[in-house]
Protein backbone atom coordinates (compact mmCIF):
# COMPACT_ATOMS: atom_id res chain seq x y z
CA UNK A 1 128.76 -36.53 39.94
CA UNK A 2 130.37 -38.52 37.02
CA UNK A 3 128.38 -39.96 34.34
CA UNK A 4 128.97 -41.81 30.97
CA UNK A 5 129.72 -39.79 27.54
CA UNK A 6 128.89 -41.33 24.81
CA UNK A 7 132.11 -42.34 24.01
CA UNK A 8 131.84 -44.39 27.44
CA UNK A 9 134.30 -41.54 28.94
CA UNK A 10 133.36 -40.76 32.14
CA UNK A 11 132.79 -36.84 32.85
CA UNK A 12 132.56 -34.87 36.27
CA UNK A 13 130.12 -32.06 36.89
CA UNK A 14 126.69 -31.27 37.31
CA UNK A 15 123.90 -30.78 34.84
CA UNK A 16 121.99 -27.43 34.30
CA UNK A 17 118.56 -28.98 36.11
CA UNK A 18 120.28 -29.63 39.13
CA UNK A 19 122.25 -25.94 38.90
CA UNK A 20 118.34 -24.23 38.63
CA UNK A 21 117.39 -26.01 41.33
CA UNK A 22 119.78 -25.35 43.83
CA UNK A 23 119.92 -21.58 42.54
CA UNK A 24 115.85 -21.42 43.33
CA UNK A 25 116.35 -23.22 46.49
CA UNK A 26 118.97 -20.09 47.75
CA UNK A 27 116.83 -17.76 46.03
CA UNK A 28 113.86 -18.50 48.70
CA UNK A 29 115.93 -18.82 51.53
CA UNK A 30 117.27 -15.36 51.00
CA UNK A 31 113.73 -14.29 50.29
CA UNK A 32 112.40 -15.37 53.30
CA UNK A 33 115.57 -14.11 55.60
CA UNK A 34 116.10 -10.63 54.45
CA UNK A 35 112.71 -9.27 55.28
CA UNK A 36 113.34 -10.83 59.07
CA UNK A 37 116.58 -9.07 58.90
CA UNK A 38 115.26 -5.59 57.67
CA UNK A 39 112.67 -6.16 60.63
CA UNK A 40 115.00 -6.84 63.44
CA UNK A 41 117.62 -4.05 62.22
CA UNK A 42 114.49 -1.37 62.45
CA UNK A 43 113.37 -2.84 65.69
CA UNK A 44 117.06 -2.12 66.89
CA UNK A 45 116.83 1.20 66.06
CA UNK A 46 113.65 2.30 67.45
CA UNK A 47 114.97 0.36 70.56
CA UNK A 48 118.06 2.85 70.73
CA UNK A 49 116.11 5.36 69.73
CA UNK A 50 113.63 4.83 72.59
CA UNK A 51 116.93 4.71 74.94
CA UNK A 52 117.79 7.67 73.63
CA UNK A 53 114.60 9.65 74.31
CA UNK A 54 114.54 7.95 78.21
CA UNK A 55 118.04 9.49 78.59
CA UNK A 56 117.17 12.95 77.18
CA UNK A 57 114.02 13.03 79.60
CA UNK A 58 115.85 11.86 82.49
CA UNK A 59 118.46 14.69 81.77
CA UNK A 60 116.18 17.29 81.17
CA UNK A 61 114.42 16.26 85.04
CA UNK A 62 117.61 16.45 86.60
CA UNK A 63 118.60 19.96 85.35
CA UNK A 64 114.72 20.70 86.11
CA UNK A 65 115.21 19.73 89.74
CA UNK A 66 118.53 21.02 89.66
CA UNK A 67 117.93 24.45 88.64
CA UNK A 68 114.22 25.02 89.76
CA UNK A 69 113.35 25.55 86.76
CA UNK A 70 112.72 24.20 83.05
CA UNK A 71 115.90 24.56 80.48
CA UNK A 72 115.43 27.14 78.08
CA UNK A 73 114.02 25.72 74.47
CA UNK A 74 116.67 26.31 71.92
CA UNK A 75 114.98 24.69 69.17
CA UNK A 76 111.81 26.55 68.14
CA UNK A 77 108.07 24.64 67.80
CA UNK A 78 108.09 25.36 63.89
CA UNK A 79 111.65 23.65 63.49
CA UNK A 80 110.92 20.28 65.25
CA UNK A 81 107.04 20.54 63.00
CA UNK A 82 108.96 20.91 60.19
CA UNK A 83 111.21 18.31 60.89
CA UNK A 84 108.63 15.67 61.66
CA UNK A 85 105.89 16.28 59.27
CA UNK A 86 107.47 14.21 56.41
CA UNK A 87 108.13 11.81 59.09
CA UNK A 88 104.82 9.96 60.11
CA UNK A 89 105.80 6.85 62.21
CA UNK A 90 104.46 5.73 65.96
CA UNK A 91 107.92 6.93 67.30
CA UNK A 92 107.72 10.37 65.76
CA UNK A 93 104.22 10.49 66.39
CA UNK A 94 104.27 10.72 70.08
CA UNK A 95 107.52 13.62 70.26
CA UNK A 96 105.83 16.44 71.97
CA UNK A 97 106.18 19.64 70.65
CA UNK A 98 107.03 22.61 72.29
C-alpha cells in the first residue's frame, strides 16, 4: 500500500494494525488445525496398531493349527502388567494377558 508522508512523499508498506491483524488471523487458523492434525496422526497409529495386533493373531492361529498346539509364551504375565499399567488407553485396555 502507498500512502502520503507528510512531506507529500509517497511511502510503501503496511501499518502495524494491519500486521496484528493478519498475525491473529494465522494465529487461529493454526489453532484450530493442529489439534485436527494431532487427532488424525493418533487415529493413524491406533489404526496400524490395530493392523498390527490382527496380524500377530492371525500368525499365532496359523502356527496353532500348524503345530497342534499353542506357541510357547516367552514373555511372562508380570512383564506385559508391568508394561501396560502406566499405560491406560482403550487399545491397551483390551491386550489380554497371559
Amino acid at each position: 500500500m502507498e500512502r502520503l508522508t507528510q512531506s507529500g512523499r509517497r511511502r510503501a508498506g503496511y501499518t502495524l494494525i494491519e500486521l496484528i491483524i493478519v498475525m491473529a488471523i494465522i494465529s487461529v487458523l493454526i489453532a484450530v488445525a493442529v489439534p485436527i492434525y494431532t487427532r488424525s496422526i493418533q487415529r493413524s497409529k491406533e489404526t496400524v496398531l490395530h493392523q498390527n495386533l490382527f496380524n500377530l493373531r492371525t500368525v499365532i492361529d496359523e502356527y496353532t493349527f500348524d503345530k497342534k498346539a499353542a506357541p510357547q509364551l516367552w514373555i511372562s504375565a508380570a512383564f506385559l502388567q508391568h508394561q501396560c499399567a502406566g499405560r491406560k488407553n482403550r487399545l491397551t485396555a483390551r491386550l489380554p494377558i497371559f
